[in-house]
Structure formats: structure tokens, C-alpha cells
C-alpha atoms as a PDB file:
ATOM      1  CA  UNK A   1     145.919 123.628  98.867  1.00  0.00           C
ATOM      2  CA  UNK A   2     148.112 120.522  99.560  1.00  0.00           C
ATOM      3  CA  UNK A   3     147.541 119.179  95.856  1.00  0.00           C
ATOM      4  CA  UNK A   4     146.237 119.632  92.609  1.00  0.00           C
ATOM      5  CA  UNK A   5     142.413 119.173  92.035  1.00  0.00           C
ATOM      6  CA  UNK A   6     141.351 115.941  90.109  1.00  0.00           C
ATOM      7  CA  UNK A   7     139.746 117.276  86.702  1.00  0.00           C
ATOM      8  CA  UNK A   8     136.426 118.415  86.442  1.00  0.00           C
ATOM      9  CA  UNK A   9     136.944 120.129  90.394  1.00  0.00           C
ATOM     10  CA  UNK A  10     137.124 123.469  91.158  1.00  0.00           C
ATOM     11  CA  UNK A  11     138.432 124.757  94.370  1.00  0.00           C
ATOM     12  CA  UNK A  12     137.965 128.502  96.413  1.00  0.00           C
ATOM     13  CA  UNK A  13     140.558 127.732  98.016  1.00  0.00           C
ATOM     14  CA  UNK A  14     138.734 127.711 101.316  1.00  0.00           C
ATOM     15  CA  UNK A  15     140.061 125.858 104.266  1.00  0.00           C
ATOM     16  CA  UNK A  16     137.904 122.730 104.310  1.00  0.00           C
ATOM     17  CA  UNK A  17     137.861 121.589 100.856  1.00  0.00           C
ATOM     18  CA  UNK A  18     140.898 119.852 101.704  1.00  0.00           C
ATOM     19  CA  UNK A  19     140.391 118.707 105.358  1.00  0.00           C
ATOM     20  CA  UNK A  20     137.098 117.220 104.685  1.00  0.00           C
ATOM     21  CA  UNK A  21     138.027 116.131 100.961  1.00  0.00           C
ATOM     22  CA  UNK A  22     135.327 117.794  98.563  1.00  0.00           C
ATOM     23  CA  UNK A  23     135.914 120.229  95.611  1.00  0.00           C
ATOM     24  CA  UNK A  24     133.811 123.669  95.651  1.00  0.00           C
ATOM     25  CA  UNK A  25     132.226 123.031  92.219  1.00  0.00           C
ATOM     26  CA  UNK A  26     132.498 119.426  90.457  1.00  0.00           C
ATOM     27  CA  UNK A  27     132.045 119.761  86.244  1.00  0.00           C
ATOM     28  CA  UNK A  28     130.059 116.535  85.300  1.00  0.00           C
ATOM     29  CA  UNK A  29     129.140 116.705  81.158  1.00  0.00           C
ATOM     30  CA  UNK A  30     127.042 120.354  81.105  1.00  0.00           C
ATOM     31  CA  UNK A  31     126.489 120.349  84.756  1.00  0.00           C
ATOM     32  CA  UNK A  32     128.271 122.327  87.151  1.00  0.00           C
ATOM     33  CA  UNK A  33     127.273 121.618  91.010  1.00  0.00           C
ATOM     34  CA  UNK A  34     128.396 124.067  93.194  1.00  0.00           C
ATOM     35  CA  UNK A  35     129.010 122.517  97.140  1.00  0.00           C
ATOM     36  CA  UNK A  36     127.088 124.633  99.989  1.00  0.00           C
ATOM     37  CA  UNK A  37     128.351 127.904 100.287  1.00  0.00           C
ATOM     38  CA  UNK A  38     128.076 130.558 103.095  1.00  0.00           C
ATOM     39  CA  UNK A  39     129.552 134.068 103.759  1.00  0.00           C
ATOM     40  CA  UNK A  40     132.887 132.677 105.107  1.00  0.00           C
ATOM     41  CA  UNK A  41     135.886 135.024 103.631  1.00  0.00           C
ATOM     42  CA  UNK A  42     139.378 133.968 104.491  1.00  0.00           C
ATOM     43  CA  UNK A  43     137.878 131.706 107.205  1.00  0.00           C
ATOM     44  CA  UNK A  44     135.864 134.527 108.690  1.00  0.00           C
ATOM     45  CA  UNK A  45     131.965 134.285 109.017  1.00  0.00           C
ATOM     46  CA  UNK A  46     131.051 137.875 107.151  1.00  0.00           C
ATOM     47  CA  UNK A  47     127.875 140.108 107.935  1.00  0.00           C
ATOM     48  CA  UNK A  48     127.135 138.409 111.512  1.00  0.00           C
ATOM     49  CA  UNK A  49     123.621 138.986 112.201  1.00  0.00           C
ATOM     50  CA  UNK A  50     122.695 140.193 108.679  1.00  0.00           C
ATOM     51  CA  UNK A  51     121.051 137.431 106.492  1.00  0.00           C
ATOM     52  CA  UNK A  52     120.703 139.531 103.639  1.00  0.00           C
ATOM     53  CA  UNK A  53     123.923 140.575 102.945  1.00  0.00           C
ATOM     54  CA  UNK A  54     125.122 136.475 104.005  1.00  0.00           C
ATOM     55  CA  UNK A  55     123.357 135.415 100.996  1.00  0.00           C
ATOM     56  CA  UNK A  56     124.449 137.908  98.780  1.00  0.00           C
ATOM     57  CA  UNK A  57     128.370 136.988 100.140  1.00  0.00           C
ATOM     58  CA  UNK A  58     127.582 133.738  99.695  1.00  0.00           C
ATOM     59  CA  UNK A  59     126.001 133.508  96.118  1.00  0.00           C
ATOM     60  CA  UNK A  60     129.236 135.297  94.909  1.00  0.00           C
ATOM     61  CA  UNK A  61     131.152 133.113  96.095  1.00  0.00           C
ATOM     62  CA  UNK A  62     128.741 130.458  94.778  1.00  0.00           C
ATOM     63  CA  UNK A  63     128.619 131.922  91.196  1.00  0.00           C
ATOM     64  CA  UNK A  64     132.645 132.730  90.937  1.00  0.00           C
ATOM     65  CA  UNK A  65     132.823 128.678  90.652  1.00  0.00           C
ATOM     66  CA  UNK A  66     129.918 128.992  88.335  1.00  0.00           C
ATOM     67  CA  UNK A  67     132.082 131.518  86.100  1.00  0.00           C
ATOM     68  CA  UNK A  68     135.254 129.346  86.669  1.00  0.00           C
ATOM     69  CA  UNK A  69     133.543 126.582  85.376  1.00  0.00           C
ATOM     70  CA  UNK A  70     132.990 128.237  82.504  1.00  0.00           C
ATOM     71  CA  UNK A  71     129.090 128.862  83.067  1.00  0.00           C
ATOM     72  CA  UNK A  72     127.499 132.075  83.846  1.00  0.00           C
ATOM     73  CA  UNK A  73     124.615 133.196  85.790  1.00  0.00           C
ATOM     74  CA  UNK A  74     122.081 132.836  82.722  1.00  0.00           C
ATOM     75  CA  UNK A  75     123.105 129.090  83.047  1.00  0.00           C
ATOM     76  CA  UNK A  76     121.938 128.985  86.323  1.00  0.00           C
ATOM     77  CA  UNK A  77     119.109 126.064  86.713  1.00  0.00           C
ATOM     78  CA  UNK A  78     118.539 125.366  90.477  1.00  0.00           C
ATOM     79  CA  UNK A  79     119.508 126.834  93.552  1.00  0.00           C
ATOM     80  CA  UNK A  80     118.922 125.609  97.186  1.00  0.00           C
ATOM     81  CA  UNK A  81     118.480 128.132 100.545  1.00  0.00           C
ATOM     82  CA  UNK A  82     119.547 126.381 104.065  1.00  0.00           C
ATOM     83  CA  UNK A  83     118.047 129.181 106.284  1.00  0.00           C
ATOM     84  CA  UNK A  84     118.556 128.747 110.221  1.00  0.00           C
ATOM     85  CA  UNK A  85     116.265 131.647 111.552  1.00  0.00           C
ATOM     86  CA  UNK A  86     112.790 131.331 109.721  1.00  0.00           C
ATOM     87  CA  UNK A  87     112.412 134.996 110.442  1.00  0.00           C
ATOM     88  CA  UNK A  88     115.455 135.398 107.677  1.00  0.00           C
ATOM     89  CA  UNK A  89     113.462 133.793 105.020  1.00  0.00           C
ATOM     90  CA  UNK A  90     112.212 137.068 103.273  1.00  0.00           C
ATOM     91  CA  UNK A  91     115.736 138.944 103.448  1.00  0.00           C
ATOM     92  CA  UNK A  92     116.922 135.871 101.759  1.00  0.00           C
ATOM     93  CA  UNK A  93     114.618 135.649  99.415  1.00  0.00           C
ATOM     94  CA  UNK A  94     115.082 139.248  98.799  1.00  0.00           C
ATOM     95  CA  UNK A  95     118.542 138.991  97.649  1.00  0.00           C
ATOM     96  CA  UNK A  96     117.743 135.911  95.658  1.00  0.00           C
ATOM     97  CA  UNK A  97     115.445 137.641  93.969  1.00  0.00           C
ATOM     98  CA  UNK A  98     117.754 140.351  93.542  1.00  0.00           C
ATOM     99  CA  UNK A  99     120.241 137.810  92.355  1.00  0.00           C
ATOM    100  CA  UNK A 100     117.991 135.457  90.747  1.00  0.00           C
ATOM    101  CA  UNK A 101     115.083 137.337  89.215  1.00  0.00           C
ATOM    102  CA  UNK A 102     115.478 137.162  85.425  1.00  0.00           C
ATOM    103  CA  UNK A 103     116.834 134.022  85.632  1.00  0.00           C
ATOM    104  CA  UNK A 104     114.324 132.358  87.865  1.00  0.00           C
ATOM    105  CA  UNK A 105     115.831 128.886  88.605  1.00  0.00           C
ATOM    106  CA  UNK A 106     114.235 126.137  90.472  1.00  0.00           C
ATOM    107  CA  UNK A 107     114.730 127.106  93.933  1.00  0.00           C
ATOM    108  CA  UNK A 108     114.454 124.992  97.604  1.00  0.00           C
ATOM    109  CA  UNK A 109     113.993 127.098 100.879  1.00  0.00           C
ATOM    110  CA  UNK A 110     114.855 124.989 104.087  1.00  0.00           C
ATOM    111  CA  UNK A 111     114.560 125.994 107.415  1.00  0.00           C
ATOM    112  CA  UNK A 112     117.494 123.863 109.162  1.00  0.00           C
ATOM    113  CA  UNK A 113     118.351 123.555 112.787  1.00  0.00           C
ATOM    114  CA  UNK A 114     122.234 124.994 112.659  1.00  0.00           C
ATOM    115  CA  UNK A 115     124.614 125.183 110.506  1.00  0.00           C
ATOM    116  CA  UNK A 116     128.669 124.639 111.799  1.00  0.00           C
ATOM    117  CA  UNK A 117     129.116 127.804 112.869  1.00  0.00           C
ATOM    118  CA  UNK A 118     126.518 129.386 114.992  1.00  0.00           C
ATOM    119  CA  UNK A 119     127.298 132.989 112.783  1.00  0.00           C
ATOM    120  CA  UNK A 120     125.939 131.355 109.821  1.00  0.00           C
ATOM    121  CA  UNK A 121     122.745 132.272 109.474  1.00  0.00           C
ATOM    122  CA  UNK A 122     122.435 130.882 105.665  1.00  0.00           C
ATOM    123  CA  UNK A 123     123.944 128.564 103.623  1.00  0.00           C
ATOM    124  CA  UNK A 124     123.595 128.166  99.607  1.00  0.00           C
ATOM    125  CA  UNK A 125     123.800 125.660  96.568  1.00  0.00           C
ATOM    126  CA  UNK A 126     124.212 126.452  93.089  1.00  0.00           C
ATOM    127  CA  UNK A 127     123.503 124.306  90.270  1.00  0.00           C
ATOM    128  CA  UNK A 128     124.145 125.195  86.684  1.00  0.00           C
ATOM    129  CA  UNK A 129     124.043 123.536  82.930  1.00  0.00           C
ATOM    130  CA  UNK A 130     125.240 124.965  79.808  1.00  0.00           C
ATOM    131  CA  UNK A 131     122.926 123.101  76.858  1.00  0.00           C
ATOM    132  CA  UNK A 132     124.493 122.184  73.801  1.00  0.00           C
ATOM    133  CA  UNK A 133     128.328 121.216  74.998  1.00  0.00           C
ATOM    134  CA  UNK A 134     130.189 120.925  78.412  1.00  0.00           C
ATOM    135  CA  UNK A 135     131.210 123.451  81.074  1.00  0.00           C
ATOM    136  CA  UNK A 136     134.940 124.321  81.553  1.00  0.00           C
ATOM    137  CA  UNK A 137     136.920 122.628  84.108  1.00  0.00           C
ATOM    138  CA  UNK A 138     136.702 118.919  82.867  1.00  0.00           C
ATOM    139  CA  UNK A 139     139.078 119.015  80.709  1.00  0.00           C
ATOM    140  CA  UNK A 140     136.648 120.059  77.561  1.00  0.00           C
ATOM    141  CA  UNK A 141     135.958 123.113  75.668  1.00  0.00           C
ATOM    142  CA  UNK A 142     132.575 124.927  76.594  1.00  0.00           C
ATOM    143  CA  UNK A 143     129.674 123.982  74.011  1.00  0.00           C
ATOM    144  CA  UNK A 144     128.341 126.852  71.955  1.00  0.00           C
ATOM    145  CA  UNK A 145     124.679 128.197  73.394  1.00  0.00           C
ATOM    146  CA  UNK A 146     122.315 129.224  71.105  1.00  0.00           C
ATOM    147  CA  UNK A 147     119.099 130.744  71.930  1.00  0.00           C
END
């Protein structure tokens, strides 16, 4: 990365968070929102062909800015699906559910024309919100939860 993140960003480290100027996750209060995500690795579209095992790649990379914002899965509120192939939409949902299924967020399935690269087959957002304080990664403490 060419420079340090403002506060309150969180970056993968992924090649386009700099070229296009946007921060994987961005801390705001108790909110964490987590940018689109798919099942790029190193730059390299993983699982070509598989939707399943896209989403799965890309909710982990999704939730590892979660957890370095200080949130965890549990503080998981929405989530959003970008699916190209409406075909995919059950092995999607599958590992969302798999993901997702005690938690149960607010969820948004999308069929969408493309995505950038014609490999993607899926494509991910993550929001979170810890009650009672403020995520990590803005420069604050993490609030207690109580249940």
C-alpha cells in the first residue's frame, strides 16, 4: 500500500483499494461497512466456475475486516449477495446459510448483469454494529456487549 489508511479504514491489502481510492472496511461510531468482496486471492479470481465455494472465499475475506474492526460474526446485521448466474442463487444461499444461519442478518440477493471480471460469479457486502460502544479501527476502544 502506497500510504497509511486514514482512521477508521481498514485495508486487505488488495490491489485496488489504492488505485480506485476506497478502504475494505470503513469504522463509522458502532458500524463497520465492509466494501464488496469476491473470491479474489493475491489478485487471482479463486474457485472459477464454483459459486459456492466463491462465496464462502469471499465472506472470509469479508468477515477478517469484520474481526479487524474489532466486530465478530455475532455482530453481523446485514449482508448483501451480487449473484451473476441466477442458477447460482441456491449454492449461494447455501453457504450463507452455512455462514449466516444463527446469526440471520438482513440479507439482499441481486441478480446483476457482470461483475469486472467475467470469473466472478458472486460478489458480497458485509455490514456489522457492535451495540453499546464503537468498533475498533477508529481510533476508539470497542464498547462492552451485553446480552
Amino acid at each position: 500500500m502506497s500510504g497509511s489508511m486514514p482512521p477508521g479504514r481498514i485495508s486487505s491489502g488488495g490491489p485496488w483499494e489504492d488505485r480506485y481510492g476506497y478502504a475494505r472496511a470503513v469504522v463509522a461510531g458502532p458500524h463497520v461497512l465492509v466494501s464488496g468482496c469476491t473470491a479474489t486471492v493475491g489478485g487471482e479470481v479463486q474457485h472459477v466456475g464454483d459459486a459456492y465455494r466463491q462465496t464462502l472465499t469471499a465472506f472470509s475475506i469479508a468477515l477478517d475486516a469484520v474481526e479487524k474492526a474489532g466486530t465478530s460474526l455475532a455482530d453481523v446485521v446485514r449482508t448483501r449477495l451480487f449473484v451473476v448466474n441466477a442458477d447460482d442463487f441456491d449454492a449461494v444461499g447455501r453457504a450463507h446459510g452455512e455462514i449466516f444461519g444463527v446469526v440471520r442478518p438482513a440479507c439482499t440477493s441481486v441478480q446483476v448483469a457482470g461483475l469486472v471480471d467475467a470469473r466472478m460469479l458472486v460478489e458480497v457486502e458485509v455490514e456489522a454494529y457492535r451495540a453499546g460502544g464503537r468498533a475498533h479501527g477508529d481510533g476508539e476502544p470497542a464498547g462492552e456487549v451485553t446480552a
